[in-house]
Structure formats: structure tokens, C-alpha cells
Protein backbone atom coordinates (compact mmCIF):
# COMPACT_ATOMS: atom_id res chain seq x y z
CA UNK A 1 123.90 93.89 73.56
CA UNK A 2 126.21 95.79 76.03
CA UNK A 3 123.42 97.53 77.36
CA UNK A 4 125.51 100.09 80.08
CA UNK A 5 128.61 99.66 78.58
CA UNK A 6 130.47 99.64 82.14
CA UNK A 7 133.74 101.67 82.35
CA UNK A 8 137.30 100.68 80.63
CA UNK A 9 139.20 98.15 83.08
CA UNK A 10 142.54 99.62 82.15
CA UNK A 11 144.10 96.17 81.99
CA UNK A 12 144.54 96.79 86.21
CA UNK A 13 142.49 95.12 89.33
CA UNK A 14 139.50 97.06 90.56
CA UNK A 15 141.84 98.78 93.54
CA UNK A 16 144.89 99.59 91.50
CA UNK A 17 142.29 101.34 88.92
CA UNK A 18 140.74 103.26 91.61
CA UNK A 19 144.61 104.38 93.01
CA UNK A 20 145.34 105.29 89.43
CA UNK A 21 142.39 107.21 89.00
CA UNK A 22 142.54 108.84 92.50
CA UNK A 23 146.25 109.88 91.68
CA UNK A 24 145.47 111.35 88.46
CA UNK A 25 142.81 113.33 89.63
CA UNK A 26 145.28 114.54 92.44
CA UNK A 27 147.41 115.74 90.07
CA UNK A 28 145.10 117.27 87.24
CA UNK A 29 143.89 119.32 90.67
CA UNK A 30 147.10 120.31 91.50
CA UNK A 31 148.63 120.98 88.34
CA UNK A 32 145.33 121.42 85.92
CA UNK A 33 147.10 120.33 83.19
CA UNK A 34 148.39 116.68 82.83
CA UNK A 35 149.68 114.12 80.11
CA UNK A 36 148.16 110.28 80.08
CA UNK A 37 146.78 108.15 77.87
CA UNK A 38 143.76 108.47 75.60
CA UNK A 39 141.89 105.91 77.49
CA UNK A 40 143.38 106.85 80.84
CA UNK A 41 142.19 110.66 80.07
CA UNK A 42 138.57 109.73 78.92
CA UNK A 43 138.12 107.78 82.57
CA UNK A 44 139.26 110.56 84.46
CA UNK A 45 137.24 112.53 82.63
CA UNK A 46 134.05 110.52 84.16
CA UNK A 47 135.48 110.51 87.23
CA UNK A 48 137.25 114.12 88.13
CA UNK A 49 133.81 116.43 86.92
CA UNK A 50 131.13 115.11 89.41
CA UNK A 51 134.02 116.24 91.75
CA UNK A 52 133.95 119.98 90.38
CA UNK A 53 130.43 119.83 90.38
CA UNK A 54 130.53 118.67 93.80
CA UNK A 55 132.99 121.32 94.91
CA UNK A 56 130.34 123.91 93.56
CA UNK A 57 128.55 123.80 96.55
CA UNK A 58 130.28 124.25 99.78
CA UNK A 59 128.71 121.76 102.41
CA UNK A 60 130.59 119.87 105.01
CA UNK A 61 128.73 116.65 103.33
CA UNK A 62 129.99 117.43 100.20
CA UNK A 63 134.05 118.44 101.42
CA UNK A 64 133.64 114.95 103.53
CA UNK A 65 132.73 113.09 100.29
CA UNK A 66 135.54 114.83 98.47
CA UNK A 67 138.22 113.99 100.74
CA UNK A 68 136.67 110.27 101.13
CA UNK A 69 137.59 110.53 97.27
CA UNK A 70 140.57 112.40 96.97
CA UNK A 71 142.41 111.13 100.24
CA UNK A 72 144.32 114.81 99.65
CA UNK A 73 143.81 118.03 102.14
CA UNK A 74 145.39 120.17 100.11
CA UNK A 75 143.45 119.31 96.89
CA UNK A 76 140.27 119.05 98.85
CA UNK A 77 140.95 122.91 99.97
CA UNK A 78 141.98 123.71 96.62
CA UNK A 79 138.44 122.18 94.91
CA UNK A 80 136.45 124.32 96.97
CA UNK A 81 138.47 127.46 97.40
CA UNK A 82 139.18 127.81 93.65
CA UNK A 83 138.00 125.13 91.26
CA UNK A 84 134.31 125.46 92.84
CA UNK A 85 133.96 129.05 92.91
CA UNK A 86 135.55 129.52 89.51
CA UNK A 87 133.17 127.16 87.49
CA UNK A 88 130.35 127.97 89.63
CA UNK A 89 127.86 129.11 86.60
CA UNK A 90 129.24 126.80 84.30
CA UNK A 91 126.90 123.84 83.99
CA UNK A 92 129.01 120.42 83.16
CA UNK A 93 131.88 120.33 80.44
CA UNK A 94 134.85 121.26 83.12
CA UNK A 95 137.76 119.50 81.21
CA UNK A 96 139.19 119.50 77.67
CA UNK A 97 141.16 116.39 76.10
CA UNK A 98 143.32 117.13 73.34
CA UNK A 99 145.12 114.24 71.61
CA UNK A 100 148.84 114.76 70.71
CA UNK A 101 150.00 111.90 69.45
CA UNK A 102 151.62 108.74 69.82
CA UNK A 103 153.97 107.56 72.56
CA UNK A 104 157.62 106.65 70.91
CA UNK A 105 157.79 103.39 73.35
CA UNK A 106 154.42 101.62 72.42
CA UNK A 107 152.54 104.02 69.88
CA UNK A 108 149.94 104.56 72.82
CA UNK A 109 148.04 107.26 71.91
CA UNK A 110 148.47 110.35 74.01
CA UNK A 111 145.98 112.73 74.98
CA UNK A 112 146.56 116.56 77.16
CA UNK A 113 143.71 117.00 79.91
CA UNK A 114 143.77 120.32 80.84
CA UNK A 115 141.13 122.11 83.20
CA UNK A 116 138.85 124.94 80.94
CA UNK A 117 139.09 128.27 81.24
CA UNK A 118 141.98 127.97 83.37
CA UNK A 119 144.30 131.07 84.32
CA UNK A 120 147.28 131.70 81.99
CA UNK A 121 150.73 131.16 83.68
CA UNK A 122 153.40 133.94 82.69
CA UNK A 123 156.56 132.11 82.62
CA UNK A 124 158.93 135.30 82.27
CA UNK A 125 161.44 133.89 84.97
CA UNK A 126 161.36 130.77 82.36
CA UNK A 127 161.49 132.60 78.98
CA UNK A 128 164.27 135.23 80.34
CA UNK A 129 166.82 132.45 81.81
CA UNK A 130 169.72 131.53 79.36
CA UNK A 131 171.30 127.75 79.49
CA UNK A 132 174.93 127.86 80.51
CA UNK A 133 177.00 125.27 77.88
């Protein structure tokens, strides 16, 4: 009887799990949309919403835990200048995993985490370029 369950080890050592982690939620707050593994993408999950839920309320206590976390000024300004304010009467629930396949290397299944009810990008400048052969 696993009675907690724990968390998924990842196959890594307890500090190179928590650099993984820390990176990936880096980048899901910089980006808000990344690609990982399945597994990978349900820890973050655990780890990256107390953080939005943390950035909901503006404290000094609570932007000192967040960086102690994060280890990022940029994304700690970001948290509480957009992410907080933006899913401030949402109550839990901030990210979406979609699974999209599997990886052609080692058939690892691949998920999308992507931030909800995130702004939509207008990539006209993209779209409108033409690729010079």
C-alpha cells in the first residue's frame, strides 16, 4: 500500500530533478507554452500552479518565496505583474496538458503544457514572410 504515492523520480538525483523542474517552469513562464514529456509535464504541473497561486497575492513574503524558487528576476516580475493578476479569480486549474504523440527517437510520449486562457499571438510578420530558395 503506497499510501502518498510520493512524486515521479524522473530517473535523475534529487538536485538535478529540482534544476529540471526549476528550468521548465522558467520557461513555461517565459514562453507559456512548452513541449516535454508526459511525465515531465504532469510534475511540473504539481509544481508550477502553487506558484500562480502564489503570485495571486502580491506580498514581499510571497515574491521572496518565488524567487527562492524560480532563481529568475525576470520571471519573478513577470508572475506577479501578469500571470497573478490575470488568473486572479480563477480558483486552481492554471495549466492544460495536451498529449501529441510519440517522440521519433524513443517513442516517449509527448505532451504540450500550455498556460489557460492565455493571450493569442498574431504572427502576421510570420504568416506574410516568403522563403527565398
Amino acid at each position: 500500500m503506497r499510501h502518498g504515492h510520493g512524486l515521479r523520480k524522473l530517473n535523475r538525483t534529487s538536485s538535478h530533478r529540482l534544476a529540471m523542474l526549476r528550468n521548465m517552469m522558467n520557461s513555461l513562464i517565459q514562453h507559456e507554452v512548452i513541449k516535454t514529456t508526459l511525465p515531465k509535464a504532469k510534475e511540473l504541473r504539481r509544481v508550477v500552479e502553487p506558484m500562480i497561486t502564489l503570485a495571486k497575492e502580491p506580498t514581499l513574503a510571497n515574491k521572496r518565496l518565488a524567487f527562492d524558487r524560480l532563481r529568475d528576476r525576470d520571471m519573478v516580475v513577470k508572475l506577479f505583474a501578469e500571470l497573478g493578476p490575470r488568473y486572479k479569480a480563477r480558483p486552481g486549474g492554471y495549466t492544460r496538458i495536451l498529449k501529441m504523440g510519440f517522440r521519433v527517437g524513443d517513442n516517449a510520449p509527448m505532451a504540450l503544457v500550455e498556460l489557460v486562457d492565455r493571450p493569442e499571438v498574431n504572427d502576421d510578420a510570420a504568416t506574410n514572410t516568403v522563403v527565398a530558395k
